[in-house]
C-alpha atoms as a PDB file:
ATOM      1  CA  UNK A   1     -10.976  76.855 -24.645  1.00  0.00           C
ATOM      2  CA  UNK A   2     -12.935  75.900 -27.526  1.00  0.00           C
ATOM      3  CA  UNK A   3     -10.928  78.616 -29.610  1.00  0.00           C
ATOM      4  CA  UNK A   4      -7.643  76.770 -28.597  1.00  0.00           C
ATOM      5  CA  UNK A   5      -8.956  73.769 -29.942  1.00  0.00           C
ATOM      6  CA  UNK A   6      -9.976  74.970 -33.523  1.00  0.00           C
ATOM      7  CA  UNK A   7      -6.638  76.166 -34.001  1.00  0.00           C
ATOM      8  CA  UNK A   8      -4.820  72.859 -33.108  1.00  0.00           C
ATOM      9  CA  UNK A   9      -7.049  70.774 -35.038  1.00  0.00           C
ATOM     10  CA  UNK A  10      -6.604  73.502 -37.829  1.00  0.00           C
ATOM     11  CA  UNK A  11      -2.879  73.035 -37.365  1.00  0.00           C
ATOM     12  CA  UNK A  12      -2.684  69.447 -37.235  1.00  0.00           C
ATOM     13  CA  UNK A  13      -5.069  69.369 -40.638  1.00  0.00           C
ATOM     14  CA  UNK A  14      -2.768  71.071 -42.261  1.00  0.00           C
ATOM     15  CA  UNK A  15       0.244  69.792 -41.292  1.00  0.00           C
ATOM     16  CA  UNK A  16      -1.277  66.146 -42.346  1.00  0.00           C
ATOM     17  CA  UNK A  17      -2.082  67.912 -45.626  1.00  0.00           C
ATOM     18  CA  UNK A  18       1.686  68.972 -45.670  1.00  0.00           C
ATOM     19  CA  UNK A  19       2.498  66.066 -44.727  1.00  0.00           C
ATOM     20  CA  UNK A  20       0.788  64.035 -47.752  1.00  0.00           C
ATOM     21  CA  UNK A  21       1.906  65.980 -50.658  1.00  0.00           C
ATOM     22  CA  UNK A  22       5.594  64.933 -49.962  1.00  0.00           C
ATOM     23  CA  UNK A  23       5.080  63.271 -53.479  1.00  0.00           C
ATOM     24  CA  UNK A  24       4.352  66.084 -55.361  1.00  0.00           C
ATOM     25  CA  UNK A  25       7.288  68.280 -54.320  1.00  0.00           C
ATOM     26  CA  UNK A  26      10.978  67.715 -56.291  1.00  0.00           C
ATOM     27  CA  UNK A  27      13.313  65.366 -54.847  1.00  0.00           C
ATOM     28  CA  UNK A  28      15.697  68.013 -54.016  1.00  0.00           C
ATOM     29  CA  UNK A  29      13.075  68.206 -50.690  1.00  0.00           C
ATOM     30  CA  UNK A  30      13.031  65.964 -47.972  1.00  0.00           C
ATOM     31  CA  UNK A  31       9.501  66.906 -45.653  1.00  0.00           C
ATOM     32  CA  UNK A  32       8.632  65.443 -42.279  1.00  0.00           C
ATOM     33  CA  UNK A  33       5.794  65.915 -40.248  1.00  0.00           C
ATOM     34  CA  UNK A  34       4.661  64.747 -36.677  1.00  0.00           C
ATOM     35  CA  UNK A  35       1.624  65.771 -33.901  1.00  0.00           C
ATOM     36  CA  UNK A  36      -0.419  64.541 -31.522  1.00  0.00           C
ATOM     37  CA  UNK A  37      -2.849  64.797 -28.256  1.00  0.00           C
ATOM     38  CA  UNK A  38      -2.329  63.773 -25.193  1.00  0.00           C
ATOM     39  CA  UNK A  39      -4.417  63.952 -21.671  1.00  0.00           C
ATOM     40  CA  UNK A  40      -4.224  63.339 -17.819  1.00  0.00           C
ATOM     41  CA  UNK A  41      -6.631  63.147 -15.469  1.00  0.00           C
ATOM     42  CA  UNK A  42      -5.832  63.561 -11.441  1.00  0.00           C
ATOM     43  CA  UNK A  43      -8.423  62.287  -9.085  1.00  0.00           C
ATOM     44  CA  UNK A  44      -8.032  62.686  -5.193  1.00  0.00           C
ATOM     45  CA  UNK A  45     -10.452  61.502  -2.348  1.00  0.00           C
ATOM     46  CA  UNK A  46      -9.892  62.144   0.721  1.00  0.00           C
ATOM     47  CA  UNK A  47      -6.825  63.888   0.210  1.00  0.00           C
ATOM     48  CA  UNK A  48      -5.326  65.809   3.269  1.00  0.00           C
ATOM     49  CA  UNK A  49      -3.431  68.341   2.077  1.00  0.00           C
ATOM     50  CA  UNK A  50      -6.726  69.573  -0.435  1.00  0.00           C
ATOM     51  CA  UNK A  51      -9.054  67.738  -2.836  1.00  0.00           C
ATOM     52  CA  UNK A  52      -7.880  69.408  -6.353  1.00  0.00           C
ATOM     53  CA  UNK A  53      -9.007  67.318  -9.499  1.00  0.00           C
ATOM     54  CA  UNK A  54      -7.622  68.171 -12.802  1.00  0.00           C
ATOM     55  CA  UNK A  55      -7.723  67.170 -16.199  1.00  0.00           C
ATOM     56  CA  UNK A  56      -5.039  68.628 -19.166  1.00  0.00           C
ATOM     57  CA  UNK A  57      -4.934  68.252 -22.401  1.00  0.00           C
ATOM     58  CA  UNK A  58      -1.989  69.064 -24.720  1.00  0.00           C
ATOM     59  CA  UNK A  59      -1.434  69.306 -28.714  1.00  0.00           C
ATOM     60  CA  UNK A  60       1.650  68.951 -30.237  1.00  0.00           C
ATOM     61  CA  UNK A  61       2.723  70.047 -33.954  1.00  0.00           C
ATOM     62  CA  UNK A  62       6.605  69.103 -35.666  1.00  0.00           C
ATOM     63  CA  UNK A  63       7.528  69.759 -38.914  1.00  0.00           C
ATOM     64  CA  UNK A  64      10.707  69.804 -40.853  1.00  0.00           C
ATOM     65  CA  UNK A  65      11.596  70.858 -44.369  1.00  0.00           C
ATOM     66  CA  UNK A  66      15.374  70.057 -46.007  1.00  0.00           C
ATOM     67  CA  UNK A  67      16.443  71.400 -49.359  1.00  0.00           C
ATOM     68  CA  UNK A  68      19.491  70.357 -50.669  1.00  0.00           C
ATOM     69  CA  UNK A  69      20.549  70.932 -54.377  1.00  0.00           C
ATOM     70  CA  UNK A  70      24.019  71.549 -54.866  1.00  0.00           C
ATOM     71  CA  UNK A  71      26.188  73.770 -53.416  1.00  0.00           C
ATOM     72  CA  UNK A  72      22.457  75.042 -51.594  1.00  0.00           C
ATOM     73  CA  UNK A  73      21.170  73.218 -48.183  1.00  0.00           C
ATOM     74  CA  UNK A  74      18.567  75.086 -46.381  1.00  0.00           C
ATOM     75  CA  UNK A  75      16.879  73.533 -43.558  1.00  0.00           C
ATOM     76  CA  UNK A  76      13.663  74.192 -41.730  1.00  0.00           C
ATOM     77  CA  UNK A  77      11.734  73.573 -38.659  1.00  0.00           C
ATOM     78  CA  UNK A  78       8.793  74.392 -37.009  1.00  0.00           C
ATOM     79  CA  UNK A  79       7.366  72.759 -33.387  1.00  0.00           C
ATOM     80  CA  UNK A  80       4.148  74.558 -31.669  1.00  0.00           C
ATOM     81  CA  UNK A  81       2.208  72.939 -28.451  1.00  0.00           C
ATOM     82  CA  UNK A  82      -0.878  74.169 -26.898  1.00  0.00           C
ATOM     83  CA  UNK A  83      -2.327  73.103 -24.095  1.00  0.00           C
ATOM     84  CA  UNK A  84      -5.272  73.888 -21.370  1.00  0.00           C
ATOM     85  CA  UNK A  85      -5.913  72.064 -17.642  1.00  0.00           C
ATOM     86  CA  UNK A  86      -8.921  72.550 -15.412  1.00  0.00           C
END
């Protein structure tokens, strides 16, 4: 578990990194960049059919990369989740 969660806060680092150097990159680029974290939690008393708790938590990485210069358009994109419930 707590290697699953270094990698998505590695990914999301660097995809806010990415993300922030839009400037730097030629015009002829168009970037875009998106994650997040959710988590549930399920809590049962007194439930008939079995007493199963559960919390989940899920990571979520986008990213899309456009060139276009022209007669060349070349388009790009990436989307990982990772998730763990117990």
């Amino acid at each position: 578990m707590k290697f699953k969660l270094i990698i998505a806060l590695i990914a999301t680092t660097t995809v806010s990194t990415f993300s922030a150097q839009e400037d730097m990159i030629q015009s002829s680029w168009k970037l875009k960049a998106s994650y997040g974290l959710n988590g549930t939690q399920s809590s049962f008393v007194n439930w008939n059919a079995g007493d199963r708790n559960n919390i989940a938590v899920l990571g979520y990485v986008a990213g899309s990369a456009k060139y276009e210069k022209g007669n060349i358009k070349w388009d790009n994109d990436l989307g990982a989740a990772l998730g763990e419930m117990k």
